[in-house]
Protein backbone atom coordinates (compact mmCIF):
# COMPACT_ATOMS: atom_id res chain seq x y z
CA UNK A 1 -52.26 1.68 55.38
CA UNK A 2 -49.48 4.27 55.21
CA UNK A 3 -45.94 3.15 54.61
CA UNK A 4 -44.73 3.75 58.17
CA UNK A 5 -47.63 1.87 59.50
CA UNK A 6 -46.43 -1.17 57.07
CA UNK A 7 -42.94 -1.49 58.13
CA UNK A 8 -41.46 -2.36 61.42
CA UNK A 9 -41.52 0.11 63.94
CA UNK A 10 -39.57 0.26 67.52
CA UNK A 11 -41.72 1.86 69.91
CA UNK A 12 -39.69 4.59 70.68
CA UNK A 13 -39.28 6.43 67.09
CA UNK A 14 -40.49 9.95 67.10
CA UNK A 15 -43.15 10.40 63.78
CA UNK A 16 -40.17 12.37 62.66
CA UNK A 17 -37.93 9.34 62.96
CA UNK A 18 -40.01 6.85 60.92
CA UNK A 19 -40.65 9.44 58.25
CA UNK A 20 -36.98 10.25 57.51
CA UNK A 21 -36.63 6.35 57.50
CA UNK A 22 -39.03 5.30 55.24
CA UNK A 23 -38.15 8.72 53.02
CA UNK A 24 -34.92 7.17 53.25
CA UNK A 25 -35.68 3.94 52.01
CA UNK A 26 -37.70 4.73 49.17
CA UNK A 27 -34.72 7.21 48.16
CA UNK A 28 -32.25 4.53 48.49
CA UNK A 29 -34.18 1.71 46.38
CA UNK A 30 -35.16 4.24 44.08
CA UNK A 31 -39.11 4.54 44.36
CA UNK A 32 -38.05 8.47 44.34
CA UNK A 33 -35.87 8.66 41.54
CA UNK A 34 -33.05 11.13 41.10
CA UNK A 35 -34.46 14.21 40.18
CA UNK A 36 -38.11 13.33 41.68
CA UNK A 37 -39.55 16.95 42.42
CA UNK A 38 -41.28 16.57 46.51
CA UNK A 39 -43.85 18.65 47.68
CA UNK A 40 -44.11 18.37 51.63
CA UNK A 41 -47.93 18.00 51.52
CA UNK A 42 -47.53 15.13 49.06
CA UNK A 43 -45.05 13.46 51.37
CA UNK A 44 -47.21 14.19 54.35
CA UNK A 45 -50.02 12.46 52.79
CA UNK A 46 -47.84 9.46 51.34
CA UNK A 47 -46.09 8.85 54.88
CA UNK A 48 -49.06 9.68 56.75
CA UNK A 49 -48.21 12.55 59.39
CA UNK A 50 -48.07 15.95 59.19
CA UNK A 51 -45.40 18.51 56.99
CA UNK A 52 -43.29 19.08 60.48
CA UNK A 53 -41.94 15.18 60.42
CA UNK A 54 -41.83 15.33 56.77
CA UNK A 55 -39.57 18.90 56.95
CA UNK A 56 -37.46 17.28 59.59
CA UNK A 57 -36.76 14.21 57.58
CA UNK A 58 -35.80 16.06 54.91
CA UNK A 59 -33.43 18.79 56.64
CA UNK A 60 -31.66 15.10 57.67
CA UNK A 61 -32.00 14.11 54.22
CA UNK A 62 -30.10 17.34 52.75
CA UNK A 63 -27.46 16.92 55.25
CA UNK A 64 -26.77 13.31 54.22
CA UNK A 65 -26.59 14.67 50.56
CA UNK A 66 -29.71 12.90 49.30
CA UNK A 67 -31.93 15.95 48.72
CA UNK A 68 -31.93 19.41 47.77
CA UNK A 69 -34.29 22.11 48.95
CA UNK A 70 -35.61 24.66 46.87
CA UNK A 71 -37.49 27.98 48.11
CA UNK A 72 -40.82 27.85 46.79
CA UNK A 73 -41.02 24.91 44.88
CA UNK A 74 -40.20 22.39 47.33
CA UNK A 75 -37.58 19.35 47.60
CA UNK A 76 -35.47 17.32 44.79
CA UNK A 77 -34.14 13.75 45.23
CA UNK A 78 -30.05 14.73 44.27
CA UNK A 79 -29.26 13.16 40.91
CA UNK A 80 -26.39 10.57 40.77
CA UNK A 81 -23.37 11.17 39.21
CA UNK A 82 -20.57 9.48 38.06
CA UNK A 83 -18.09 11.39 40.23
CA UNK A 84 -20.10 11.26 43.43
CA UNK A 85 -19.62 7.41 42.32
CA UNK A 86 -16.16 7.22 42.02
CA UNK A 87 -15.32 9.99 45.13
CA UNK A 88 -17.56 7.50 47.25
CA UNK A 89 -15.72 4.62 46.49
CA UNK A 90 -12.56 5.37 46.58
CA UNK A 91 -12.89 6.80 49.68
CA UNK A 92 -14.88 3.36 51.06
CA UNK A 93 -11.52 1.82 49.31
CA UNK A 94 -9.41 3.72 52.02
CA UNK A 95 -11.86 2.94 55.23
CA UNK A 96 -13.28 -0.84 54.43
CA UNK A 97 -9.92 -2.18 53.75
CA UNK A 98 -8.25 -0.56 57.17
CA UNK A 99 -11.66 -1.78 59.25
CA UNK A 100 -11.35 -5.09 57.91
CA UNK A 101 -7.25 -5.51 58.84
CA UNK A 102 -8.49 -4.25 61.77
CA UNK A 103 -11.20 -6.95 62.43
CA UNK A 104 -8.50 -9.17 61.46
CA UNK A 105 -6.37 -8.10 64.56
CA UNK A 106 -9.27 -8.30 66.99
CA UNK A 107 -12.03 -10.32 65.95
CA UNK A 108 -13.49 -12.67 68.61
CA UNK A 109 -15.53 -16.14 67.79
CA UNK A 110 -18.77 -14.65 68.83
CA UNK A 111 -18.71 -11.66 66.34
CA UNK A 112 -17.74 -14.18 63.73
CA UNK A 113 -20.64 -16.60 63.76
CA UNK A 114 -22.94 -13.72 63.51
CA UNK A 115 -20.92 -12.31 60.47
CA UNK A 116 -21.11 -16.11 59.24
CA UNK A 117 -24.62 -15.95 58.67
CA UNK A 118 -25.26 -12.43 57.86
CA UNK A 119 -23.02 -13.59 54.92
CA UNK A 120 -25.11 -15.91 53.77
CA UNK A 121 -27.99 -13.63 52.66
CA UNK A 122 -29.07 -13.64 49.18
CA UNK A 123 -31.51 -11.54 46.91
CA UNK A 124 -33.95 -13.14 43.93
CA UNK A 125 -33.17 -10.67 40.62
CA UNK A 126 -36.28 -8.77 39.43
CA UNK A 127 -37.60 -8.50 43.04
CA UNK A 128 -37.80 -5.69 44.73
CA UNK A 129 -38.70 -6.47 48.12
CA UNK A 130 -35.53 -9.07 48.03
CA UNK A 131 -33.28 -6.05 47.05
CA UNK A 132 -34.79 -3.88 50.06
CA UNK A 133 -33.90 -7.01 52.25
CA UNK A 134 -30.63 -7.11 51.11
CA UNK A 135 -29.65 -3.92 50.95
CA UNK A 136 -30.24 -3.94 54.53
CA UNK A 137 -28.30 -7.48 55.38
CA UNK A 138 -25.67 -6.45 53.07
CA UNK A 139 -25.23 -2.76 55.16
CA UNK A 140 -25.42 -4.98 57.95
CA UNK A 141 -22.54 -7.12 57.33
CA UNK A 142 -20.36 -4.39 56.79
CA UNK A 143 -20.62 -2.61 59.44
CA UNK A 144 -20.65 -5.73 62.14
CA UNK A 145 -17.68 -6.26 60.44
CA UNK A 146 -16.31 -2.98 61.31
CA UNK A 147 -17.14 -3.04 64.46
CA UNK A 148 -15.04 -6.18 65.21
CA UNK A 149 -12.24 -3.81 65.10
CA UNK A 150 -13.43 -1.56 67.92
CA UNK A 151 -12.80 2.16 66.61
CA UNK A 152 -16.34 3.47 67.00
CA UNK A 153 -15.52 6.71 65.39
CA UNK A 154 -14.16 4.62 62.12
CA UNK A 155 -17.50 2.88 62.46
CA UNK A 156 -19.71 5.43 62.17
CA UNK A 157 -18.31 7.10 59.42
CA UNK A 158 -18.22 4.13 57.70
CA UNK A 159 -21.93 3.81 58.36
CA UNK A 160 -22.67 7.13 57.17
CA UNK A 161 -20.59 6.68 53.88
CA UNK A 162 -22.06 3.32 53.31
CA UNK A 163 -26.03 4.63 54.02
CA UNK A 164 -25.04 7.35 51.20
CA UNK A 165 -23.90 4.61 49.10
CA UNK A 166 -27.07 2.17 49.01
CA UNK A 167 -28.74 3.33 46.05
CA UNK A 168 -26.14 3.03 44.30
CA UNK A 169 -25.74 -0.58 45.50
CA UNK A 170 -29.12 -0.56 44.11
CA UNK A 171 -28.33 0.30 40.69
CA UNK A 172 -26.18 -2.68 40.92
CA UNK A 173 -28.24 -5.26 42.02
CA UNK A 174 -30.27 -4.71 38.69
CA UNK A 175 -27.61 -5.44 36.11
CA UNK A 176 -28.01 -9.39 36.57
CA UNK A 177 -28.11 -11.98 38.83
CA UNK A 178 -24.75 -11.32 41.48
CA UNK A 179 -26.54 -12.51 44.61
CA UNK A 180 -24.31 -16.02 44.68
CA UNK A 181 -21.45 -14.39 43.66
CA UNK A 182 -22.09 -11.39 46.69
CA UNK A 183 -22.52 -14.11 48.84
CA UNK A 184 -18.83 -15.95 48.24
CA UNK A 185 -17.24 -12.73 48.00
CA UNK A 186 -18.58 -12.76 51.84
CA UNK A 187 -18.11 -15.83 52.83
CA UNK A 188 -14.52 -15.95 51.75
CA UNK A 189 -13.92 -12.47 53.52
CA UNK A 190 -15.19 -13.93 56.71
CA UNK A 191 -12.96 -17.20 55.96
CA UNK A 192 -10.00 -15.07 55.77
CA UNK A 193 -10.13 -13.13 58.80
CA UNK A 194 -10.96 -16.50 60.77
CA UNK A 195 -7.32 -18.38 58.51
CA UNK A 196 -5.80 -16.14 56.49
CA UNK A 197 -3.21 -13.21 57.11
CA UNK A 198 -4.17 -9.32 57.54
CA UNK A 199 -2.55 -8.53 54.19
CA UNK A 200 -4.89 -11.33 52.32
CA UNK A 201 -7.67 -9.98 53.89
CA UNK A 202 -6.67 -6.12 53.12
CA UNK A 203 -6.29 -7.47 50.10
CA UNK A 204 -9.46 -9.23 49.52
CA UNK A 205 -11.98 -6.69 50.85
CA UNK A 206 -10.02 -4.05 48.36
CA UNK A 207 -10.43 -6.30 45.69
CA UNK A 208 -14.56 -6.69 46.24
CA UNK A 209 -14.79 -2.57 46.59
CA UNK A 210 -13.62 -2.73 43.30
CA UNK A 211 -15.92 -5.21 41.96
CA UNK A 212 -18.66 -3.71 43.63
CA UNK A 213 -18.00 -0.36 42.43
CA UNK A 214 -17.68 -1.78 38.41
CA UNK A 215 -20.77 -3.39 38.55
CA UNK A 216 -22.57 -0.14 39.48
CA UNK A 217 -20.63 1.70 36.27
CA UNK A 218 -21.61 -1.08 34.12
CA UNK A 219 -24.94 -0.78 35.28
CA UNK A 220 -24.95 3.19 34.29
CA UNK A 221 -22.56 2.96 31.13
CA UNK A 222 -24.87 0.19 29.64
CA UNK A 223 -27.80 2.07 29.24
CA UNK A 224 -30.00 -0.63 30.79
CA UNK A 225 -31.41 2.48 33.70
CA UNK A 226 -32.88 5.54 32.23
CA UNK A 227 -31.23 8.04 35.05
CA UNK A 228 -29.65 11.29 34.39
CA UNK A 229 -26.36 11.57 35.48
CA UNK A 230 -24.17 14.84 36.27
């Protein structure tokens, strides 16, 4: 059974469509690792379809920044570098905290009972599958919480910086076991916004970009992944 074939599919995804996904998600949680030379017959056979998904996917892929094209030798996962990093989040820094004062502003009851329990999601360390499903939840949480605040455009550049950002989220979730302290940073996010003032909030989600974003340095600057770094 391919990987497509495995996953969940919504009946209306092109071949194209499920390819770049699952391309996507093996990018993100690192089964291709930075660097990973990518033939499009290899991919063809490892998604099951044929090269014209699998060259679609990827011409999505380069224009999100995760891979590189190469004439005649084929496609390379983009390495991760410490400044990609850092430009990343301080520009989430900048977006995230503004979203969330706005959420604070205009949040209703209904979009916070949702948030409530996609804020409760945890990941087991050493698991992959749990990372995957957390990844996922965690992107999830974010961006329902952006959308509380009702600028669409904000929203989906948020979403696009944030998809860009998940493997390195996934570097992160490796270090050690932060899946109780992810969830209270969360959980008091959401408590804020629902008693708390706009500035505390601002002030909070800031504060967890930052976290966030040392845990993935520590992860790199420690050794403990063998990933070449620009």
């Amino acid at each position: 059974m391919s990987r497509i074939a495995s996953s969940a599919q919504a009946p209306k995804r092109t071949v194209a469509e499920e390819v770049y996904r699952a391309l996507k998600r093996d990018i993100t949680t690192l089964t291709h690792r930075p660097g990973a030379a990518l033939t499009e017959q290899e991919l063809a056979d490892a998604y099951g379809s044929s090269r014209v998904p699998v060259r679609e996917a990827c011409r999505r892929l380069q224009q999100e920044g995760l891979m590189t094209a190469i004439p005649y030798k084929g496609y390379f996962v983009n390495q991760i570098s410490l400044k990609e990093i850092t430009d990343c989040f301080e520009l989430r820094i900048v977006l995230e905290t503004y979203a969330v004062e706005l959420a604070f502003e205009r949040v209703k009851p209904a979009g916070l009972e949702h948030l409530e329990r996609l804020a409760a999601t945890e990941y087991t360390p050493q698991d992959w599958f749990s990372y995957s499903g957390f990844l996922a939840e965690n992107l999830d949480f974010h961006i329902q919480l952006a959308s509380m605040g009702g600028n669409e455009r904000l929203v989906s550049t948020l979403e696009d910086l944030l998809g860009t950002m998940q493997r390195f989220f996934f570097l992160g979730l490796d270090l050690g076991d932060f899946a109780s302290e992810m969830r209270a940073e969360h959980e008091e996010l959401v408590d804020l916004i629902k008693t708390g003032t706009k500035q505390h909030a601002g002030s909070c989600a800031r504060a967890q970009i930052e976290a966030s974003r040392e845990r993935i340095l520590r992860a790199l600057l420690d050794e403990r992944l063998n990933l070449p770094l620009e």
